[in-house]
Protein backbone atom coordinates (compact mmCIF):
# COMPACT_ATOMS: atom_id res chain seq x y z
CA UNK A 1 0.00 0.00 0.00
CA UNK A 2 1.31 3.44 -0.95
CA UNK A 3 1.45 5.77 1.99
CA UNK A 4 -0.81 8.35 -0.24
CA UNK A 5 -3.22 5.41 0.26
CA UNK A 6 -6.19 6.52 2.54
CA UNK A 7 -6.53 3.64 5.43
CA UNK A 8 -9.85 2.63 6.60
CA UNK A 9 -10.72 0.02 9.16
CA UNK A 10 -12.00 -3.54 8.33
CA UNK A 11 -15.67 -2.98 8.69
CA UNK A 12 -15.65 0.20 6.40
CA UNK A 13 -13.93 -0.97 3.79
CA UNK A 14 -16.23 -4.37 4.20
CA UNK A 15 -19.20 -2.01 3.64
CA UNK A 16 -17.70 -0.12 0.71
CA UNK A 17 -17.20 -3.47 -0.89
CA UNK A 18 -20.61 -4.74 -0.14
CA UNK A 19 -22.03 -1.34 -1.79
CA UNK A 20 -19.88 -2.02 -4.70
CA UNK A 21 -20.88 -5.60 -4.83
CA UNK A 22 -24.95 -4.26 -5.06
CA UNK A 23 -24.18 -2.07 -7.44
CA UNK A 24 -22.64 -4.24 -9.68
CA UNK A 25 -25.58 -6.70 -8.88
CA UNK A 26 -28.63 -5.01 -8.93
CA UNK A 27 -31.05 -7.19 -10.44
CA UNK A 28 -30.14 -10.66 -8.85
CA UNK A 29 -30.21 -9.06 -5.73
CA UNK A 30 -33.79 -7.77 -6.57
CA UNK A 31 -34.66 -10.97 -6.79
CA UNK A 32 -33.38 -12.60 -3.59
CA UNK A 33 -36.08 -11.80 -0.65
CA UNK A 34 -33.61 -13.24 1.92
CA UNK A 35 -31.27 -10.72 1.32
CA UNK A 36 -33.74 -7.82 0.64
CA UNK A 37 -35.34 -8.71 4.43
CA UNK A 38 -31.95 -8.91 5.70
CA UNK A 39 -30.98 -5.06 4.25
CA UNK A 40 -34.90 -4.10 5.11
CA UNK A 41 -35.62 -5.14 8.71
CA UNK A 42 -37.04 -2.22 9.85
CA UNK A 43 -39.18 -2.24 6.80
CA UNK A 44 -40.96 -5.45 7.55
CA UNK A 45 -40.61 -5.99 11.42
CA UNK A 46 -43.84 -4.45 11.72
CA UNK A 47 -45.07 -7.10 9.87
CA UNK A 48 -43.25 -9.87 10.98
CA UNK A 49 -42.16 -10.34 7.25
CA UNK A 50 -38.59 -12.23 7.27
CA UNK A 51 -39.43 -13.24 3.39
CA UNK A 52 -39.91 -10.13 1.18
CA UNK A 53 -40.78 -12.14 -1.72
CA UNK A 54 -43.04 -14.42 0.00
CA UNK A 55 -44.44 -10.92 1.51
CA UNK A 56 -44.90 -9.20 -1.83
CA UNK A 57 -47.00 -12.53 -3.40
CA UNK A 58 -48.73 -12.67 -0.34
CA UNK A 59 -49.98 -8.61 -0.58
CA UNK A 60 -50.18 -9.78 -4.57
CA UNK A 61 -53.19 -12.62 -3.59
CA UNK A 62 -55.06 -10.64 -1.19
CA UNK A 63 -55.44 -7.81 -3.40
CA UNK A 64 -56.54 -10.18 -6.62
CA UNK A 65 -58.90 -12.03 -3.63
CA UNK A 66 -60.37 -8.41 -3.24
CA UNK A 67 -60.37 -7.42 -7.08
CA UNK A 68 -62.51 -10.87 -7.07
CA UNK A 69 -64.97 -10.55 -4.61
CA UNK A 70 -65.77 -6.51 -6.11
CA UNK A 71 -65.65 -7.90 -9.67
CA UNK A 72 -68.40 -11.07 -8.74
CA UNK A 73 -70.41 -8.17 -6.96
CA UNK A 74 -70.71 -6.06 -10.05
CA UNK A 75 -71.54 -8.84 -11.78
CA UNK A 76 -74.40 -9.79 -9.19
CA UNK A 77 -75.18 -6.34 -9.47
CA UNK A 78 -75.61 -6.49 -13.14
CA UNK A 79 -77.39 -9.42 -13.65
CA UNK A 80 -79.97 -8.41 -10.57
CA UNK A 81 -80.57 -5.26 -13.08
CA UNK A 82 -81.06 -7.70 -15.41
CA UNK A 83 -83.76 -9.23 -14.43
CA UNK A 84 -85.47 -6.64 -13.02
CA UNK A 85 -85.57 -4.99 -16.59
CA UNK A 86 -86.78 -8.16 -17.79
CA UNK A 87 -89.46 -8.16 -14.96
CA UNK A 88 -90.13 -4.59 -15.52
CA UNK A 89 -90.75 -5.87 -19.50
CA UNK A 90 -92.70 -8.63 -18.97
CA UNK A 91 -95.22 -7.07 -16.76
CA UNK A 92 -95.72 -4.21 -19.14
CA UNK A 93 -96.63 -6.82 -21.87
CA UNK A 94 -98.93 -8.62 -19.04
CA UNK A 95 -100.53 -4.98 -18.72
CA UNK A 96 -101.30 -4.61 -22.30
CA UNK A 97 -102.80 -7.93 -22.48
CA UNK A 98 -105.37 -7.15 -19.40
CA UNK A 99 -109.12 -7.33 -20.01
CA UNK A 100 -110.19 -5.89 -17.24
CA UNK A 101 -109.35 -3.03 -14.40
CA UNK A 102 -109.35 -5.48 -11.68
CA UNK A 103 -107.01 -7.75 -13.91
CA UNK A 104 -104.62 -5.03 -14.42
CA UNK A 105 -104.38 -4.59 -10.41
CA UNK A 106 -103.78 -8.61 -10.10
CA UNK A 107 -101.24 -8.11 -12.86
CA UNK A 108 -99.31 -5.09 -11.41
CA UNK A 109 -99.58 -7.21 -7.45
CA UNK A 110 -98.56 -10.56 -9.45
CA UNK A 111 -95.00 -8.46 -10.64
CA UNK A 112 -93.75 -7.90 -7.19
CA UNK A 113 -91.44 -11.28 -7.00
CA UNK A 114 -90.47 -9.91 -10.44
CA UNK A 115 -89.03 -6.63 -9.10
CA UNK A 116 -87.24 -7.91 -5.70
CA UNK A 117 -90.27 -7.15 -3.69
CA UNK A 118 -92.58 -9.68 -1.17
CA UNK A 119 -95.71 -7.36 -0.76
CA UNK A 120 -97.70 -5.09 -2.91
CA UNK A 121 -100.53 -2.94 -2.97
CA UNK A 122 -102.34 -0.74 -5.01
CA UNK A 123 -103.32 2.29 -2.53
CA UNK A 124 -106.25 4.83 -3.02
CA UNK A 125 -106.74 7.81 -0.66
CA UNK A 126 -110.38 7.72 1.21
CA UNK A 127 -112.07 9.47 3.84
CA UNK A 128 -112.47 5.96 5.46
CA UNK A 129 -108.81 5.95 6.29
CA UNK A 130 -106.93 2.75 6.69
CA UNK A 131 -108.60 -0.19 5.38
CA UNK A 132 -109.23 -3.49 3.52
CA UNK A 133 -111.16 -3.46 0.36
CA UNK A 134 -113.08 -6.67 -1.50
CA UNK A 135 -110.61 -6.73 -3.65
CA UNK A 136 -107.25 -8.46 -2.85
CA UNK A 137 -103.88 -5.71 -2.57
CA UNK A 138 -105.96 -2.80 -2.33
CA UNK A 139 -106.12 -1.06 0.58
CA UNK A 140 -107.55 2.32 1.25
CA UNK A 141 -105.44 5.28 2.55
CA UNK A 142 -106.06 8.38 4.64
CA UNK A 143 -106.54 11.40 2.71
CA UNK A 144 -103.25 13.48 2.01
CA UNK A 145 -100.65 10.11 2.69
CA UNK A 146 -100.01 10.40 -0.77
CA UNK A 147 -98.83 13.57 -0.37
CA UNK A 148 -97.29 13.31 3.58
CA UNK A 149 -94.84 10.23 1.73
CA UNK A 150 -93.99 12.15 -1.68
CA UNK A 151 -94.19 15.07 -1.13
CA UNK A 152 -96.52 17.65 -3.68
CA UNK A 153 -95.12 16.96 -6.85
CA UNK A 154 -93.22 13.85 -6.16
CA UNK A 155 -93.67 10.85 -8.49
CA UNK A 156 -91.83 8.24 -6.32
CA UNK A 157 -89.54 7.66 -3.20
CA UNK A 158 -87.64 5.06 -1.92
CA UNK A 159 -88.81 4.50 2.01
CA UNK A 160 -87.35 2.31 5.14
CA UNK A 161 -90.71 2.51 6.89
CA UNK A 162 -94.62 2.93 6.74
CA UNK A 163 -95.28 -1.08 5.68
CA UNK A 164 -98.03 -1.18 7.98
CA UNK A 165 -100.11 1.44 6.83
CA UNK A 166 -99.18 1.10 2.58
CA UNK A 167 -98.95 -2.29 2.72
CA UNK A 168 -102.04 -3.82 5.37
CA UNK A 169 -100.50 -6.80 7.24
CA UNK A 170 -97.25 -7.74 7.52
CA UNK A 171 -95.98 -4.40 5.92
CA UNK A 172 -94.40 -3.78 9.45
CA UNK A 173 -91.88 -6.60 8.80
CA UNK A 174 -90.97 -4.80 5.53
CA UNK A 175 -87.78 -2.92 5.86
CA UNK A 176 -87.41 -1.24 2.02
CA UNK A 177 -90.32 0.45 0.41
CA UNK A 178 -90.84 1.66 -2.65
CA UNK A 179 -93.85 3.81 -3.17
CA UNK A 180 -94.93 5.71 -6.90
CA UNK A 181 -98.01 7.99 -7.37
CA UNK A 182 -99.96 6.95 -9.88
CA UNK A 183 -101.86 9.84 -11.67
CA UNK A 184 -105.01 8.09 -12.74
CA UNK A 185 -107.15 11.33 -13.41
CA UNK A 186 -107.97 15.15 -13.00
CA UNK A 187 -110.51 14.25 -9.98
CA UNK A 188 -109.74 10.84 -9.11
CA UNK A 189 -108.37 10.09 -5.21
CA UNK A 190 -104.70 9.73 -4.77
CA UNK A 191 -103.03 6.87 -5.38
CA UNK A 192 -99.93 4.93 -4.73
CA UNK A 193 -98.88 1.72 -6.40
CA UNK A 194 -96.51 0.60 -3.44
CA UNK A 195 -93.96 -2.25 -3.51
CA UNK A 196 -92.51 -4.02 0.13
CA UNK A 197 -89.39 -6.47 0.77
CA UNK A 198 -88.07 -7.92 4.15
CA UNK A 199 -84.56 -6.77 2.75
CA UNK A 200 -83.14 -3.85 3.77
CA UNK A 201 -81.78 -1.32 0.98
CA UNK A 202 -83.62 -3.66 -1.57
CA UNK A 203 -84.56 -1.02 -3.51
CA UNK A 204 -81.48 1.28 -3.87
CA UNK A 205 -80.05 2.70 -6.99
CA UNK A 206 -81.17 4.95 -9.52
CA UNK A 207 -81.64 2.08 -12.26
CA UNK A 208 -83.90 -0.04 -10.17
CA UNK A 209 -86.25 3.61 -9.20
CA UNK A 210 -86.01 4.06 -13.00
CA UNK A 211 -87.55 0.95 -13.91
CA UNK A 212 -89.92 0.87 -11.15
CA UNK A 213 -90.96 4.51 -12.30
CA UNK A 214 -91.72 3.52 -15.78
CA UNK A 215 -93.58 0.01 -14.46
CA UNK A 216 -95.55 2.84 -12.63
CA UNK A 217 -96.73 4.93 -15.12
CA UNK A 218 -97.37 2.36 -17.13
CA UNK A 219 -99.71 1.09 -14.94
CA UNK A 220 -101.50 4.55 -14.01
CA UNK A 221 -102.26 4.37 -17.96
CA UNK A 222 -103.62 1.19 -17.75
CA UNK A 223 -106.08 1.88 -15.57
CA UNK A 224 -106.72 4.79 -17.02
CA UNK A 225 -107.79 3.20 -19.97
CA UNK A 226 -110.01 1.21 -18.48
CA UNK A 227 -111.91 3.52 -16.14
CA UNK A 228 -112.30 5.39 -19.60
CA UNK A 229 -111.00 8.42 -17.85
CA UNK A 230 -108.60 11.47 -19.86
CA UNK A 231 -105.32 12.04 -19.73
CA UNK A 232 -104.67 13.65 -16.56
């Protein structure tokens, strides 16, 4: 060694040579979890990982598991939209194809397994207030409800409560509600055409409120047609 030669004690230069030897080695290294976990505790120790590869595959899975379960849940989503459009189709056709008013009710009650729901009802406002009629899913309604649940120009509203009273018996163990004024004619009661399920949040999202909507007002038209009444 010259004596211009800069000495430095065993565990520097063992350092400096180490350095060299990463930088020289790069991507092997990159490779080799042992090592990286070694040069990384502090890293890891958190997370007890001794194995940075194993660690990194591990993070890899769990976040593919997620990506997964989200995609399968669109897809459930999408296919429940499915065939509630279909449903939403189907009883439109049904309503065409009705012969009578009171048909057109049993058709519109007959579509709730069709849209997610377990109850329906077709609701008119009287002075009687709450009560059964003769005819099976219509119930009678207090005067104003229509407007106390929608509000004064309100065509339809998604609801967490109020079975009881929209939907007769059993109503109460309803949890999602969705209820749709149906504009029948110029001096004709209120009405509601009111869906029920045990499910909570059954009826959330603006796709399934669309389709309900239009189911609605097809059915206000249907009736209409058959009381002979005008356009409202």
């Amino acid at each position: 060694m010259s004596e211009g030669a800069k000495k430095r004690a065993p565990a520097e230069a063992a350092a400096e040579a180490v350095k060299t030897y990463v930088r020289m080695h790069r991507e092997i290294l990159a490779e080799d979890g042992e090592f990286l976990a070694l040069l990384l505790p502090e890293r890891f120790a958190e997370r007890d990982v001794h194995d940075f590869q194993r660690f990194v595959i591990d993070r890899l899975a769990a976040e593919n598991g997620q990506l997964k379960l989200e995609r399968d849940a669109l897809k459930e989503a999408q296919s429940a939209g499915t065939r509630l459009g279909d449903g939403v189709r189907a009883a439109i056709l049904d309503l065409i194809d009705a012969r009578s008013f009171s048909e057109a009710i049993a058709v519109a009650l007959a579509a709730a397994p069709a849209f997610g729901a377990d109850k329906a009802a077709f609701c008119v406002e009287s002075e009687e207030g709450s009560a059964r009629t003769g005819t099976d899913g219509v119930r009678l309604i207090p005067r104003g409800t229509t407007g106390a649940v929608l509000g004064r120009e309100g065509t339809g509203a998604i609801l967490s409560g109020g079975g009881e009273l929209l939907l007769g018996p059993g109503g109460a163990q309803c949890k999602s509600l969705a209820a749709f004024r149906l504009r029948i004619g110029r001096d004709t009661p209120g009405a509601l055409f009111v869906l029920g399920a045990r499910e909570a949040g059954r009826f959330e999202g603006e796709e399934t409120a669309s389709d309900l909507r239009y189911f609605a007002r097809a059915l206000e038209r249907a009736i209409r047609a058959w009381l002979d009444l005008p356009k409202s």
